[in-house]
Protein backbone atom coordinates (compact mmCIF):
# COMPACT_ATOMS: atom_id res chain seq x y z
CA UNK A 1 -17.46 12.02 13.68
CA UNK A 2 -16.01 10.77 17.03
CA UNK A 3 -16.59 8.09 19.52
CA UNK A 4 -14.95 7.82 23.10
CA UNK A 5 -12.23 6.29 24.46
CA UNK A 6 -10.78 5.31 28.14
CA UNK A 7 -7.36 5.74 28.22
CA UNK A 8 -7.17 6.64 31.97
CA UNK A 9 -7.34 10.63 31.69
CA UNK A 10 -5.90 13.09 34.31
CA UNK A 11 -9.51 13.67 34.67
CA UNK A 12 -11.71 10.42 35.40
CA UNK A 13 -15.44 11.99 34.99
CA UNK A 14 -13.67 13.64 31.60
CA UNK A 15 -15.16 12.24 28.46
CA UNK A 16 -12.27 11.59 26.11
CA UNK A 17 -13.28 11.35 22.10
CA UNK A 18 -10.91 10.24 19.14
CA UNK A 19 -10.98 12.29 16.74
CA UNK A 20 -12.38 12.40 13.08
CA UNK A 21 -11.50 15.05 11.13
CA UNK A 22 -10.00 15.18 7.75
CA UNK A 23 -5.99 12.91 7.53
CA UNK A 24 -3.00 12.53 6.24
CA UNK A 25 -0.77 10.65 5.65
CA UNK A 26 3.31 11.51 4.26
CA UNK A 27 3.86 8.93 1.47
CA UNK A 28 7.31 9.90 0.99
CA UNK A 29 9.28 11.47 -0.06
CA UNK A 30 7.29 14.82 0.50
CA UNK A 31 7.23 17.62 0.93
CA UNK A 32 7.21 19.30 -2.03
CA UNK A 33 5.31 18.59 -4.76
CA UNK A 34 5.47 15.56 -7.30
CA UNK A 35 6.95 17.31 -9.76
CA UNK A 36 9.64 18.63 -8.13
CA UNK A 37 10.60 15.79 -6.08
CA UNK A 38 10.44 13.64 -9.79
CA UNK A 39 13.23 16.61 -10.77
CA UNK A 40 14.93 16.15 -7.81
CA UNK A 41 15.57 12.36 -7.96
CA UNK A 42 16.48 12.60 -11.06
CA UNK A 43 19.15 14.91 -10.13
CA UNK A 44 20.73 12.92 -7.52
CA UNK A 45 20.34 9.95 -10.03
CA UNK A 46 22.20 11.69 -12.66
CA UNK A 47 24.96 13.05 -9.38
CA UNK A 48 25.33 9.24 -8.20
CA UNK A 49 25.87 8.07 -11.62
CA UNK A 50 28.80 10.60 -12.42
CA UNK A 51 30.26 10.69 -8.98
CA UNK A 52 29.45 14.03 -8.06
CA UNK A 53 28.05 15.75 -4.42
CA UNK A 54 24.69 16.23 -4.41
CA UNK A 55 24.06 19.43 -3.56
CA UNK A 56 21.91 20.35 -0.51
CA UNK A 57 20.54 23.31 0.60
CA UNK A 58 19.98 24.77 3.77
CA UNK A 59 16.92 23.71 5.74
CA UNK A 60 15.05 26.66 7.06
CA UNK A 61 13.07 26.03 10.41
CA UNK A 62 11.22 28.83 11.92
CA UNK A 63 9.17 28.36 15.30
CA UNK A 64 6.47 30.44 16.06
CA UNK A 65 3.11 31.09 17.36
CA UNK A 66 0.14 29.50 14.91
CA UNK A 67 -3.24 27.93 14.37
CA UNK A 68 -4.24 24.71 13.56
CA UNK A 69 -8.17 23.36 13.08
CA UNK A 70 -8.05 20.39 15.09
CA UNK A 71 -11.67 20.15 15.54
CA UNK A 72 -14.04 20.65 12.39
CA UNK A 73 -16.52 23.79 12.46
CA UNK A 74 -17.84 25.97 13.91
CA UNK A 75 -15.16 25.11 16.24
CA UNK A 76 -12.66 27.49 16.56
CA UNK A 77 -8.77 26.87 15.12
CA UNK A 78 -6.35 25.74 17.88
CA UNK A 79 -3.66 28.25 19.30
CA UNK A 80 -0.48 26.91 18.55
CA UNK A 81 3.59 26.61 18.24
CA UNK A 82 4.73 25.27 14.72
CA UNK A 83 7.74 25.03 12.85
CA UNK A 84 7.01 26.65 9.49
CA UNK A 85 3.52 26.76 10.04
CA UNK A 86 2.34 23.15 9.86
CA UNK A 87 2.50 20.31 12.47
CA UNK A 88 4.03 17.96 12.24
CA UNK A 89 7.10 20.38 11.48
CA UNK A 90 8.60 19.71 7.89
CA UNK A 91 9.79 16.05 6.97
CA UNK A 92 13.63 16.38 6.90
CA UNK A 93 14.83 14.16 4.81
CA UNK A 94 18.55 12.74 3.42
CA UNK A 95 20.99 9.98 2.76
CA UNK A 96 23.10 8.18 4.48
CA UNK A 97 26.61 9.86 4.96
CA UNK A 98 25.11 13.50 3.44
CA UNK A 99 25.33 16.91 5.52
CA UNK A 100 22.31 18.34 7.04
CA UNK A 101 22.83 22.34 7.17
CA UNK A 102 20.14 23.86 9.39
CA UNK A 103 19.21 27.63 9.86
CA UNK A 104 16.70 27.78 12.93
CA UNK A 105 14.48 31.07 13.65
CA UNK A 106 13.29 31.86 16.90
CA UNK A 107 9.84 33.40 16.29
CA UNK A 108 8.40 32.64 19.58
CA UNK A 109 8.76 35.13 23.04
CA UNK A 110 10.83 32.69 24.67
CA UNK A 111 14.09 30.49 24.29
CA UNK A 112 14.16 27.39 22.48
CA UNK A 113 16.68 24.38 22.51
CA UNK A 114 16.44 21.65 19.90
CA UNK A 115 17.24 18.12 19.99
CA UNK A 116 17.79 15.64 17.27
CA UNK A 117 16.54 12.34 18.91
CA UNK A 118 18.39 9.36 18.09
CA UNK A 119 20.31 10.91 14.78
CA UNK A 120 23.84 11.06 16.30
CA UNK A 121 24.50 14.97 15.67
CA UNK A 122 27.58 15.85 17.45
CA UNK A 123 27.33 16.72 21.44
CA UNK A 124 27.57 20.34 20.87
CA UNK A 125 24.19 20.23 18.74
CA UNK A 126 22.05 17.50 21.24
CA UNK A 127 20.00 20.44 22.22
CA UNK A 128 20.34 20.45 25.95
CA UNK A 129 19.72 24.03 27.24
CA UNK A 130 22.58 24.63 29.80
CA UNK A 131 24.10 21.54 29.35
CA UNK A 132 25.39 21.10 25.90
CA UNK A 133 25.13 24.46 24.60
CA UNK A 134 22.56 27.85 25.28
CA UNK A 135 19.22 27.82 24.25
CA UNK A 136 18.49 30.47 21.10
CA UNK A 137 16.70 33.69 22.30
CA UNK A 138 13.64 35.22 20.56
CA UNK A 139 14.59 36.71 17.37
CA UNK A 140 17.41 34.95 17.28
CA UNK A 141 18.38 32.68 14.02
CA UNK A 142 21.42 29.73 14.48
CA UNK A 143 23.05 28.29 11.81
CA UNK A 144 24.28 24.67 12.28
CA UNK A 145 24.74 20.92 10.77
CA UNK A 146 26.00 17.41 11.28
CA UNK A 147 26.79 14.23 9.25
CA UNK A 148 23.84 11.99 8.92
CA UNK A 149 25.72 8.67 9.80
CA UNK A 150 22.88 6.35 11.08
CA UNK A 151 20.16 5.13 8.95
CA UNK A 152 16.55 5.24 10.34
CA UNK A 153 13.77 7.52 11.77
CA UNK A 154 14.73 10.46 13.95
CA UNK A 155 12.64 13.13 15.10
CA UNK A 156 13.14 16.63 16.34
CA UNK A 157 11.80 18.42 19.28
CA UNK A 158 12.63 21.14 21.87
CA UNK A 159 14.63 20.28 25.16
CA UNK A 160 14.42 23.37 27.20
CA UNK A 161 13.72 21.43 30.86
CA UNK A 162 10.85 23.40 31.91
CA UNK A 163 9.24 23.98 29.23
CA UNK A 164 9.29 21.23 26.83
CA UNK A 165 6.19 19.84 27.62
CA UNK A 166 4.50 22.66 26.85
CA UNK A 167 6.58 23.45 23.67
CA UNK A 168 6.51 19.85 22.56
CA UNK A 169 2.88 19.66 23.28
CA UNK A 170 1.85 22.85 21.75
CA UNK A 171 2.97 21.47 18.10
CA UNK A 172 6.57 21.80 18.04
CA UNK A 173 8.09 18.56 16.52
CA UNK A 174 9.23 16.83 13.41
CA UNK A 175 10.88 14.02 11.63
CA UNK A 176 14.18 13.38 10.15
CA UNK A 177 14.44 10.31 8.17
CA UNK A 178 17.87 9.73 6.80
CA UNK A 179 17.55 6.60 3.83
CA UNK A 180 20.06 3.39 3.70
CA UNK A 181 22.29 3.48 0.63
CA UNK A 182 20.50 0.80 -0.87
CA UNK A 183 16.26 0.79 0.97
CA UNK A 184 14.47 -2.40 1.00
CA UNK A 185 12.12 -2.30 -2.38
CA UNK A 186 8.45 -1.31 -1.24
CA UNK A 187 5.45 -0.29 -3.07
CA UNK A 188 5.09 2.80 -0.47
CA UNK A 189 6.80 4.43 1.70
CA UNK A 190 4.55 5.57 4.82
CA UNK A 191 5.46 7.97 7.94
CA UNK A 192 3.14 7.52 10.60
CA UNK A 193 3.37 10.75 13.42
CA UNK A 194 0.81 9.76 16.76
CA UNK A 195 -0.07 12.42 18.92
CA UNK A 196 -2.62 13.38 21.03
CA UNK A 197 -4.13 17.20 22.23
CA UNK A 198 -5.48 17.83 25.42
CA UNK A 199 -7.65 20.42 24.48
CA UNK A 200 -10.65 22.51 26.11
CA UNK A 201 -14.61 22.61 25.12
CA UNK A 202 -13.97 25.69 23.09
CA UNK A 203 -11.08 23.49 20.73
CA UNK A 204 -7.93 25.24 22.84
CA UNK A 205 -5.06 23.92 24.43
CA UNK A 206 -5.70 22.98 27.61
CA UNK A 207 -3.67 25.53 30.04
CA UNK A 208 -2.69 22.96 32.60
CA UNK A 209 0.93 22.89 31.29
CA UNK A 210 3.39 23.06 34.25
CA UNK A 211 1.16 22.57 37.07
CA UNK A 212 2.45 20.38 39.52
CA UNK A 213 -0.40 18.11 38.95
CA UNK A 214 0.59 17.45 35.68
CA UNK A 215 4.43 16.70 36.12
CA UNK A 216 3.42 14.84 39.36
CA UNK A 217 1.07 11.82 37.62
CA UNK A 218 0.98 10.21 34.49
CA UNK A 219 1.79 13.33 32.36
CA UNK A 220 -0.26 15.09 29.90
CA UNK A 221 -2.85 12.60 28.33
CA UNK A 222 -4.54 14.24 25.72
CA UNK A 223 -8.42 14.07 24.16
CA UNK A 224 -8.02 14.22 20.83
CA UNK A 225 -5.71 11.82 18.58
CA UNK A 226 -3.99 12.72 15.29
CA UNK A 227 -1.82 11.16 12.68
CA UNK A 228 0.19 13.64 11.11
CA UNK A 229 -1.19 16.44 12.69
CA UNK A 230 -4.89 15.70 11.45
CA UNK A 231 -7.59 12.35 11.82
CA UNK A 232 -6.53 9.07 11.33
CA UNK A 233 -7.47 6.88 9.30
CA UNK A 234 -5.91 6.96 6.46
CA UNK A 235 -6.54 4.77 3.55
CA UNK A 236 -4.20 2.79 0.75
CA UNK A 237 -5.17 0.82 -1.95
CA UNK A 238 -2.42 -1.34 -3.38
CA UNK A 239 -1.91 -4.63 -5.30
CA UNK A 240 -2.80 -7.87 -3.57
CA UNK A 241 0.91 -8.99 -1.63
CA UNK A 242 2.46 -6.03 -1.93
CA UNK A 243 4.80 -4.38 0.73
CA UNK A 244 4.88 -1.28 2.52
CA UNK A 245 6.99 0.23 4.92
CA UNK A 246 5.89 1.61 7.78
CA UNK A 247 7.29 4.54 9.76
CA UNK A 248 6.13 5.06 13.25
CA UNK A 249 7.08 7.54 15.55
CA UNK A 250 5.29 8.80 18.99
CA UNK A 251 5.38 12.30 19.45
CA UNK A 252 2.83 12.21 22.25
CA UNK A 253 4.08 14.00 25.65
CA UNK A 254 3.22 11.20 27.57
CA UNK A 255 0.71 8.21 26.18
CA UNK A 256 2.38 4.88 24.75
CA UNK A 257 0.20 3.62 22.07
CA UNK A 258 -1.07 -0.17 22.04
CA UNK A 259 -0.74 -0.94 18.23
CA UNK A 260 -2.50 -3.93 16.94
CA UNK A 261 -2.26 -5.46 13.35
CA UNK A 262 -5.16 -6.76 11.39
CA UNK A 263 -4.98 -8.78 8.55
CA UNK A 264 -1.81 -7.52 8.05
CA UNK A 265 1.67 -9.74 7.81
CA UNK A 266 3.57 -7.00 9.85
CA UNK A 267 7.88 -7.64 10.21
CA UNK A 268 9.86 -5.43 12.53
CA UNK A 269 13.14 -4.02 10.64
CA UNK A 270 14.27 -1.42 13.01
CA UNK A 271 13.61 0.05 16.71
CA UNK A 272 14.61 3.95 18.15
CA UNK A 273 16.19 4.07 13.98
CA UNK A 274 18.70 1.72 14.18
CA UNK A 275 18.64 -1.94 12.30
CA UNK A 276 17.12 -4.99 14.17
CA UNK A 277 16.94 -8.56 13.31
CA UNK A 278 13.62 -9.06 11.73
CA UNK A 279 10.71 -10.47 13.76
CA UNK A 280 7.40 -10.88 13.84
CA UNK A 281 5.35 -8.57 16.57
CA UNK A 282 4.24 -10.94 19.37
CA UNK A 283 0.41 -11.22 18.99
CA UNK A 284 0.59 -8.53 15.81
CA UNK A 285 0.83 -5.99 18.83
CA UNK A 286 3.29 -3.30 19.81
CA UNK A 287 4.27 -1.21 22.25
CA UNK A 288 5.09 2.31 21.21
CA UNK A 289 6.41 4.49 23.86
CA UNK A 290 6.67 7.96 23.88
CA UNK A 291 9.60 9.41 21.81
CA UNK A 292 9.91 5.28 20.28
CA UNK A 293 9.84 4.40 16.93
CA UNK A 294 9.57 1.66 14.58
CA UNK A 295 10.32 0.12 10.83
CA UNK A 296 8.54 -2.22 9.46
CA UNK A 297 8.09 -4.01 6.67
CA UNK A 298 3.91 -4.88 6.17
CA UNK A 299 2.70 -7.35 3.72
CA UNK A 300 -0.85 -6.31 2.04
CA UNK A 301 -3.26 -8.86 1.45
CA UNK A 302 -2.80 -11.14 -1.09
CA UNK A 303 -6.75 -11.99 -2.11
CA UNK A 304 -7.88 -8.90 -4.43
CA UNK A 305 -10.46 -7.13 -2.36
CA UNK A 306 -9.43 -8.14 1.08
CA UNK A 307 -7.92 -5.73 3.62
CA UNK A 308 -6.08 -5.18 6.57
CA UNK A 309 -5.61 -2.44 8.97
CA UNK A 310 -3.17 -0.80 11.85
CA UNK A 311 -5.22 0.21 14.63
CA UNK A 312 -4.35 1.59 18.16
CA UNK A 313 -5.87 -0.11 21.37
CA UNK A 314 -7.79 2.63 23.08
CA UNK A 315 -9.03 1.15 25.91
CA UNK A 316 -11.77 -0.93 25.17
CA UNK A 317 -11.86 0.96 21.51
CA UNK A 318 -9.55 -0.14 18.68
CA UNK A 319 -9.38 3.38 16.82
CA UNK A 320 -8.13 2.34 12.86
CA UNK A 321 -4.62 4.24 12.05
CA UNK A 322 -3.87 3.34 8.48
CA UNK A 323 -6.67 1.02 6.39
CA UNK A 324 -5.07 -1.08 3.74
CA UNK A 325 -7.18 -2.56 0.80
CA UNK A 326 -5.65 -5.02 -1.79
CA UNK A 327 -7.16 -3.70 -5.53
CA UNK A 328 -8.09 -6.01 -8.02
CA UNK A 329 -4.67 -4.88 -9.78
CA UNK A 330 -2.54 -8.26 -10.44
CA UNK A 331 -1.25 -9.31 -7.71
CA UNK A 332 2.59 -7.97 -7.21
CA UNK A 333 5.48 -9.84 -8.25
CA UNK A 334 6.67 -12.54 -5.69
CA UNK A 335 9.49 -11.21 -3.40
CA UNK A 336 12.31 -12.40 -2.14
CA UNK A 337 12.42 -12.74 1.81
CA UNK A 338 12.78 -10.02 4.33
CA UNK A 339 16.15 -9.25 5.35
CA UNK A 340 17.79 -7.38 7.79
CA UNK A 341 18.88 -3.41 6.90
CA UNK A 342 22.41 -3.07 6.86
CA UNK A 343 24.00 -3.37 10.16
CA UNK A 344 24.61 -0.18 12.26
CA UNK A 345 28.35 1.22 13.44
CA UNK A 346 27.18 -0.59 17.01
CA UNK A 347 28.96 -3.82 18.22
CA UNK A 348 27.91 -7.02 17.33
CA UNK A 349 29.08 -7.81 20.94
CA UNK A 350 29.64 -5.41 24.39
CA UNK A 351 32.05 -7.37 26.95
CA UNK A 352 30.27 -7.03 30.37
CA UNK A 353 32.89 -7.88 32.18
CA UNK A 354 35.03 -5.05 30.87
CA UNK A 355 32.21 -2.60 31.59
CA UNK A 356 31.92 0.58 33.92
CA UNK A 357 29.07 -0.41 36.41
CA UNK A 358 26.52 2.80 36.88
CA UNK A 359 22.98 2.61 38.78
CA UNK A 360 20.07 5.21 38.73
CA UNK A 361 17.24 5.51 41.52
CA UNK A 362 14.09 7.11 39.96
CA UNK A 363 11.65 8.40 42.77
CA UNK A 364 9.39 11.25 43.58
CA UNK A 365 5.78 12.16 42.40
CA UNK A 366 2.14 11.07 43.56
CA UNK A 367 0.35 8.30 44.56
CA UNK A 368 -1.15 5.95 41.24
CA UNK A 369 -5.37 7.03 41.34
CA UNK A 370 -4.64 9.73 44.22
CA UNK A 371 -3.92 13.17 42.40
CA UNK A 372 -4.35 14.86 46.12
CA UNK A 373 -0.99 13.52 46.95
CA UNK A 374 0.73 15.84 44.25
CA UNK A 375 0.01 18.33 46.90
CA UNK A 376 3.26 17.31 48.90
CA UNK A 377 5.23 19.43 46.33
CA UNK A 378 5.92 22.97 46.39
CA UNK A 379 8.17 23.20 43.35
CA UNK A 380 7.09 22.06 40.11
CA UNK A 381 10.69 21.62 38.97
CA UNK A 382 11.48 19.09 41.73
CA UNK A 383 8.80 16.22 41.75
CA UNK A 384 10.76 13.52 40.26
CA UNK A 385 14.54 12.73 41.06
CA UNK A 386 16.92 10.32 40.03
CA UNK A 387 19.97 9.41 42.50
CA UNK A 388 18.09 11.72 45.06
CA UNK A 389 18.59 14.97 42.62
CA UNK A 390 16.32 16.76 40.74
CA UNK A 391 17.56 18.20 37.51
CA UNK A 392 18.39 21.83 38.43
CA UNK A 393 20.57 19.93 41.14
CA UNK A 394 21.78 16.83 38.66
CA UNK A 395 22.55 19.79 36.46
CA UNK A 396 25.74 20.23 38.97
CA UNK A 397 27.19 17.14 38.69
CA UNK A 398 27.40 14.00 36.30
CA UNK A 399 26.04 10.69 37.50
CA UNK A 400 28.82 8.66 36.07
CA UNK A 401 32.17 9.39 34.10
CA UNK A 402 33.08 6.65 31.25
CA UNK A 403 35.76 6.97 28.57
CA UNK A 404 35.12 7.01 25.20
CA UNK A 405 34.73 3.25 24.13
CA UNK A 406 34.45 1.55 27.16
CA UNK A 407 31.34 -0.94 27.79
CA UNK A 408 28.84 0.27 30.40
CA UNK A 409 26.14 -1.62 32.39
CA UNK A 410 23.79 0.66 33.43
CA UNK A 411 21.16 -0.06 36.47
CA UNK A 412 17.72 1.32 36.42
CA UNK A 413 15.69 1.28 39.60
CA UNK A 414 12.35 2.52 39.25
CA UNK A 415 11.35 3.37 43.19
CA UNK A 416 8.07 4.62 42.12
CA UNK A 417 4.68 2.91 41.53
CA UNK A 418 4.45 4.18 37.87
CA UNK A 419 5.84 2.64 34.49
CA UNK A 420 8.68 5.56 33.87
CA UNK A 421 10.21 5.85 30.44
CA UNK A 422 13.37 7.31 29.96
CA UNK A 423 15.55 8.73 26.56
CA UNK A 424 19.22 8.23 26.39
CA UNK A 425 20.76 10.76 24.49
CA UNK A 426 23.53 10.17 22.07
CA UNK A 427 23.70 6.55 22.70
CA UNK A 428 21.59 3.36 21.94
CA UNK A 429 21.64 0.64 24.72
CA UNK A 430 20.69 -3.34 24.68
CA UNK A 431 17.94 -3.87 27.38
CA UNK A 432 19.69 -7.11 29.22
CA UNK A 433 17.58 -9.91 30.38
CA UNK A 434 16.50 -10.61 34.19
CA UNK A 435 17.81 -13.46 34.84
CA UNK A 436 21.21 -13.84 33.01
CA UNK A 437 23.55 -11.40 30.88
CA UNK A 438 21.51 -11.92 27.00
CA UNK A 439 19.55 -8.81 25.35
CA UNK A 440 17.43 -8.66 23.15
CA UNK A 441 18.07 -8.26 19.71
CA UNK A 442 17.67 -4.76 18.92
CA UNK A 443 18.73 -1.94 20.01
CA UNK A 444 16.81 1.37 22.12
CA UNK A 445 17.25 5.26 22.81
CA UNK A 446 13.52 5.01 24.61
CA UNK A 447 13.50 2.38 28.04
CA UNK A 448 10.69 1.75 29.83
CA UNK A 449 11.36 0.81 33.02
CA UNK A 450 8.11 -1.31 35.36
CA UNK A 451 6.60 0.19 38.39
CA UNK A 452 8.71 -0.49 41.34
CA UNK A 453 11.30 -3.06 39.17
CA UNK A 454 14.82 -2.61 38.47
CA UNK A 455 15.97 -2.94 34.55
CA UNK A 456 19.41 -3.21 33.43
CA UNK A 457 20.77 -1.71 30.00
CA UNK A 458 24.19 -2.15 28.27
CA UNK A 459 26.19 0.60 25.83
CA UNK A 460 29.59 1.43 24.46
CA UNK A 461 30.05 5.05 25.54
CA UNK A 462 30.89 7.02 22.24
CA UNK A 463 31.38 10.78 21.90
CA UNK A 464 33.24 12.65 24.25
CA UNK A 465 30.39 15.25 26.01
CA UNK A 466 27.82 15.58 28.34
CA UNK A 467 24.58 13.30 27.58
CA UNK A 468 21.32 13.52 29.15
CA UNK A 469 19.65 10.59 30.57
CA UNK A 470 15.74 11.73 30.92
CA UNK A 471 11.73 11.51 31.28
CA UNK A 472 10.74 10.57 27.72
CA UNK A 473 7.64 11.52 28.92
CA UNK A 474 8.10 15.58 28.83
CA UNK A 475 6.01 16.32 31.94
CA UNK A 476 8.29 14.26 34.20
CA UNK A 477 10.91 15.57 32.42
CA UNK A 478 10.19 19.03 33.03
CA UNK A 479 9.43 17.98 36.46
CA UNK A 480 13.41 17.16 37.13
CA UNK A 481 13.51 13.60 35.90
CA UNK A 482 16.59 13.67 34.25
CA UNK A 483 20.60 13.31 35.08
CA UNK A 484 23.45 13.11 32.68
CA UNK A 485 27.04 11.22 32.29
CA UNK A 486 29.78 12.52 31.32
CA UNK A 487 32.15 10.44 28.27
CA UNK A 488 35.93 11.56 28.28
């Protein structure tokens, strides 16, 4: 089953559908099966109550060439990349102050780079091909780890500029979720991955990736829509008032997802996977941009029989994401108010005045509703460029030195006529307000910067290293969006 959408394709006289094939959802934890996760928690019950390591074994991640059935039969299976053979890649999953071991496989016929988005792993392991360490080479298998410090939802994904739109977009992505010591009692626990496919007649990838067209506009905007890596919606049935927790990440290339709530009491608990104070979405809506994510905290109805739903705004077509029904179970016990998660390692406070002053210029690509002006380019690689550079140029040099610890106000001028979006690596940043030095009270690794406006963001610089500052949406990325600072 499908019905169409407008979300302003590459194409206009394209007819975009949503998809309706079979979902899922990841009530965590998952992967593995009930049994043995039952087995496992009571494991790390029986470690926390003796005092003893848990023990945690290596995480195996292989990328390679795959298939996926996107659209149902007799449609053929979709060419793919995947990490172990299933997209989204494996949930990662640990506590609070454990190690993460990794062994990564190359399987594919070309490098791969991979960055862990938002989960503070150490410089040397952002992921940054040429800039924070080489990329792996086919065949090749790297062993590494980190701490994870930070609380929240984190997601992996190659960073290879050049090609990670197309690896990204082919399948190759996945979440980390690292749990607070002590996480907010819910009666489920839900990860929701968006994506969308741009995919051909015959169910295949679309083979547009890399063309200056699509670096040079609004990115790849795909056809078909999946949660998880197969049809939304998906459907719970829990006791009237009871809570849920919501986990939503945006691994799209390049759409940001209008969500609305119905019927649903929806509270914000954390943005980009670190704490916020709690609000309530203005209008039940959100933004999500690409690489963004949320936590939330969603009340369930509390008549038996009523229901409520999370829905994305596709154009004129509100296309249902999860569907929540309250049984005729009794109703679940009342619950104390929704707090804030345990605060972050990030200051209560950044002095301005003490701050390092930076600015970035984003300009470059084509004209808003003219694709012929992409034709002004010759070189893929340098459409977009920020402080006049393009990234195999910014590559050179950094944009800005900082110490370690010192405050930085950071200046983002969008010169172009599209809404850009850009990741901060290593860092999260308080957006600051127009008119006078407040910010809002949460904090971002994902900005999205108006059409021809200026934004301002504030940080404490932290690890020593070079960090990106680029596209979040991978095209423009890929098209030499992207720069990088330097903290000594």
């Amino acid at each position: 089953m499908s019905h169409p959408f407008e979300p302003r394709p590459p194409n206009p006289g394209r007819r975009l559908f949503f998809m309706g094939f079979a979902a899922t959802v990841l009530m965590l934890p998952a992967p593995a099966g009930a049994r043995e996760e039952q087995e496992k928690e009571e494991r790390e019950k029986k470690a926390d109550r003796e005092g003893q390591p848990k023990a945690r074994a290596a995480v195996r991640l292989r990328a390679a060439p795959g298939k996926l059935r996107l659209k149902p039969e007799p449609a053929a299976e979709t060419a793919t990349l995947a990490f172990n053979d299933r997209i989204p890649g494996p949930l990662l999953r640990a506590r609070q102050g454990e190690s993460l071991s990794l062994e990564l496989t190359n399987g594919l016929d070309e490098p791969l780079s991979l960055h862990w988005h938002g989960a503070g792993a150490p410089n040397a392991l952002d992921g940054v091909d040429g800039l924070t360490g080489p990329a792996i080479a086919p065949g090749e298998t790297r062993a590494s780890g980190f701490t994870a410090r930070h609380a929240g939802l984190f997601w992996y994904r190659p960073m290879r500029i050049g090609a990670v739109g197309r690896q990204t977009g082919s399948g190759l992505h996945g979440a980390l979720i690292v749990d607070e010591p002590e996480p907010p009692a819910v009666a489920k626990d839900i990860l929701l991955t968006l994506d969308d496919w741009a995919l051909t007649e015959d169910a295949q990838l679309r083979p547009d990736f890399g063309t200056i067209a699509a670096r040079a506009g609004a990115g790849r905007l795909g056809n078909w829509l999946t949660l998880n890596g197969a049809a939304p919606p998906q459907r719970v049935n829990v006791a009237p008032g009871s809570r849920l927790r919501l986990r939503l990440l945006n691994a799209a290339n390049a759409r940001t997802f209008a969500l609305e709530f119905s019927g649903l009491a929806a509270h914000v608990i954390g943005v980009d996977g670190r704490p916020s104070a709690v609000f309530t979405p203005a209008r039940d809506s959100l933004t999500l941009l690409p690489g963004g994510r949320y936590d939330l905290i969603v009340e369930a109805p509390a008549q038996p029989g009523a229901g409520g739903a999370l829905q994305a705004r596709l154009g004129d077509v509100g296309a249902p994401l999860l569907v929540v029904a309250a049984t005729d179970a009794p109703p679940a016990n009342a619950a104390p108010p929704i707090t804030a998660l345990p605060a972050s390692d990030l200051p209560a406070a950044i002095r301005l005045q003490d701050s390092v002053r930076a600015a970035l210029v984003i300009a470059g690509g084509a004209t808003p509703g003219a694709p012929e002006t992409a034709a002004r380019f010759t070189d893929p690689a340098r459409i977009w460029t920020v402080n006049g550079l393009s990234w195999p140029d910014a590559a050179k040099k950094p944009a800005f030195s900082v110490r370690s610890g010192r405050p930085v106000t950071l200046e983002l001028k969008n010169a172009t006529p599209w809404m850009q979006v850009l990741h901060i690596h290593g860092h999260h940043v308080r957006r600051l307000h127009n008119l006078d030095d407040g910010w809002e009270p949460y904090w971002l690794d994902v900005i999205a910067i108006p059409a021809n406006q200026t934004s301002r963001v504030a940080f404490v610089a932290g690890e020593r290293g070079k960090w990106l500052i680029g596209a979040s949406i991978a095209e423009r990325l890929d098209g030499g969006m992207a720069a990088w600072f330097e903290v000594t």
